[in-house]
C-alpha atoms as a PDB file:
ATOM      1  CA  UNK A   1       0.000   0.000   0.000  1.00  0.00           C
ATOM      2  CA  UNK A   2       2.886   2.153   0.574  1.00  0.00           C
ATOM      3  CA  UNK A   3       6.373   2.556  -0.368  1.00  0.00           C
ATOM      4  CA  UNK A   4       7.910   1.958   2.759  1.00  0.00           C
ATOM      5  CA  UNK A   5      10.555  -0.291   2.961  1.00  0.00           C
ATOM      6  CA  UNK A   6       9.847  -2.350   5.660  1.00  0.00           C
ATOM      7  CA  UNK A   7      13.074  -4.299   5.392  1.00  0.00           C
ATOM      8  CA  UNK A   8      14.828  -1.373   6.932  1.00  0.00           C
ATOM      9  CA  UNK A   9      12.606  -0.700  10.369  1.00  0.00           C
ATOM     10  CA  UNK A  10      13.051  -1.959  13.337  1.00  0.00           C
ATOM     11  CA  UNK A  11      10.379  -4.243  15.184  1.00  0.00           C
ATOM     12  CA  UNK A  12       9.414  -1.436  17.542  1.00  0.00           C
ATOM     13  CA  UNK A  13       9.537   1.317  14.384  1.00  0.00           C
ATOM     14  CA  UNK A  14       7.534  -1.310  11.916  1.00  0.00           C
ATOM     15  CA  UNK A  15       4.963  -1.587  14.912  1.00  0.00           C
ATOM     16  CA  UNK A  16       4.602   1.765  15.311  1.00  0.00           C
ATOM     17  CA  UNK A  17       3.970   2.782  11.729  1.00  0.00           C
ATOM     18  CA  UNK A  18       1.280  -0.272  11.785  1.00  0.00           C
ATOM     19  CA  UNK A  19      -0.639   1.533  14.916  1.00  0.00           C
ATOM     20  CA  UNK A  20      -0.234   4.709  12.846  1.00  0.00           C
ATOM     21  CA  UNK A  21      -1.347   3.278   9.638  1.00  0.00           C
ATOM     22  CA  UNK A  22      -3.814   0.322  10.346  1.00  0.00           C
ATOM     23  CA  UNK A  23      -5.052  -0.385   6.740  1.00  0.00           C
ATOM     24  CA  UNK A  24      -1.179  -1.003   5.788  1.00  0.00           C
ATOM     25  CA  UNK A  25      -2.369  -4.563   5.189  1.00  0.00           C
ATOM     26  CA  UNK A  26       1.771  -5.249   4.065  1.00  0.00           C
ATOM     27  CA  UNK A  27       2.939  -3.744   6.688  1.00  0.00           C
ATOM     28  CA  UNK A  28       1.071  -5.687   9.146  1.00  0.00           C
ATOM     29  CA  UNK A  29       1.919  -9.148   7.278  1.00  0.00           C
ATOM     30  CA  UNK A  30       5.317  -8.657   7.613  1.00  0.00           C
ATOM     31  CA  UNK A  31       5.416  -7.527  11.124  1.00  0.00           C
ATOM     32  CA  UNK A  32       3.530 -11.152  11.617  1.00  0.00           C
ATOM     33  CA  UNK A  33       6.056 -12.381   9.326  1.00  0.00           C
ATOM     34  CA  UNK A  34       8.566 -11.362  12.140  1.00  0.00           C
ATOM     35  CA  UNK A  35       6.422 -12.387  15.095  1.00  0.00           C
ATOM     36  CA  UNK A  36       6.284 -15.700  13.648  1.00  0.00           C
ATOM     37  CA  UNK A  37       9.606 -15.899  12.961  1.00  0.00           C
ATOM     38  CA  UNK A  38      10.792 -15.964  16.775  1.00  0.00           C
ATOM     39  CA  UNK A  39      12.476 -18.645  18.691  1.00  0.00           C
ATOM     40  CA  UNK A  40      10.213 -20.094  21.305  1.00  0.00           C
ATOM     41  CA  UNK A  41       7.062 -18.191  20.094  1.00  0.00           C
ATOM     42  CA  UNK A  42       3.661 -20.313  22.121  1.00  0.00           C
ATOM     43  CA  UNK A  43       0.684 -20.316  20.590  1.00  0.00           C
ATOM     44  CA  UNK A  44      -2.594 -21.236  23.315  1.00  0.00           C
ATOM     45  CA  UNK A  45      -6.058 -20.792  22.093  1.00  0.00           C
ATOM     46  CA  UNK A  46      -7.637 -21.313  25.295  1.00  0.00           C
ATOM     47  CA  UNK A  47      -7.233 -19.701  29.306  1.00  0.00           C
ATOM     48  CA  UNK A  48      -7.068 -23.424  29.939  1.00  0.00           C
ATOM     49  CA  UNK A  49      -3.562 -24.046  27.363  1.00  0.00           C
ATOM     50  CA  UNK A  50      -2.042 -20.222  28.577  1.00  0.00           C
ATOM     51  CA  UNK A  51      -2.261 -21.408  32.476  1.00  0.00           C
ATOM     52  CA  UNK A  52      -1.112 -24.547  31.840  1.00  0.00           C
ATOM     53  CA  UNK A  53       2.039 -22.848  29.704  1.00  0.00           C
ATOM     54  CA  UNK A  54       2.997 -20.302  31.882  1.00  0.00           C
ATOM     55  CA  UNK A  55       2.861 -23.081  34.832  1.00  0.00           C
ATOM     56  CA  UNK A  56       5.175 -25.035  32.880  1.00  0.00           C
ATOM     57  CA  UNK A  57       7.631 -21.937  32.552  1.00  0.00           C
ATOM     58  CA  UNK A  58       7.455 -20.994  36.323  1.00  0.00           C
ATOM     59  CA  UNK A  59       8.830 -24.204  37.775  1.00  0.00           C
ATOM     60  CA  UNK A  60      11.434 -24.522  34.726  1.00  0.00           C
END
């Protein structure tokens, strides 16, 4: 949508410009592109799987 170059932001600049600029629909895929991309990255869909996570990550 624009011509930003997106390559060239940091996480926290790319995420501001996204909560500036919320119908940047490429914008926002890449910053999920870099979410994604992270080591360890959890993903719960219920209370029941985020308790039982960060349970698991307390006694570690």
């Amino acid at each position: 949508m624009s011509n930003l170059d997106y390559k060239q932001l940091t996480e926290a600049e790319l995420r501001k410009y996204i909560k500036s600029h919320p119908q940047d629909e490429d914008a926002f895929q890449h910053y999920l592109s870099i979410i994604r991309a992270k080591p360890n990255r959890v993903v719960v869909s219920t209370d029941e799987q985020l308790e039982a996570e960060l349970k698991q990550r307390l006694t570690s």
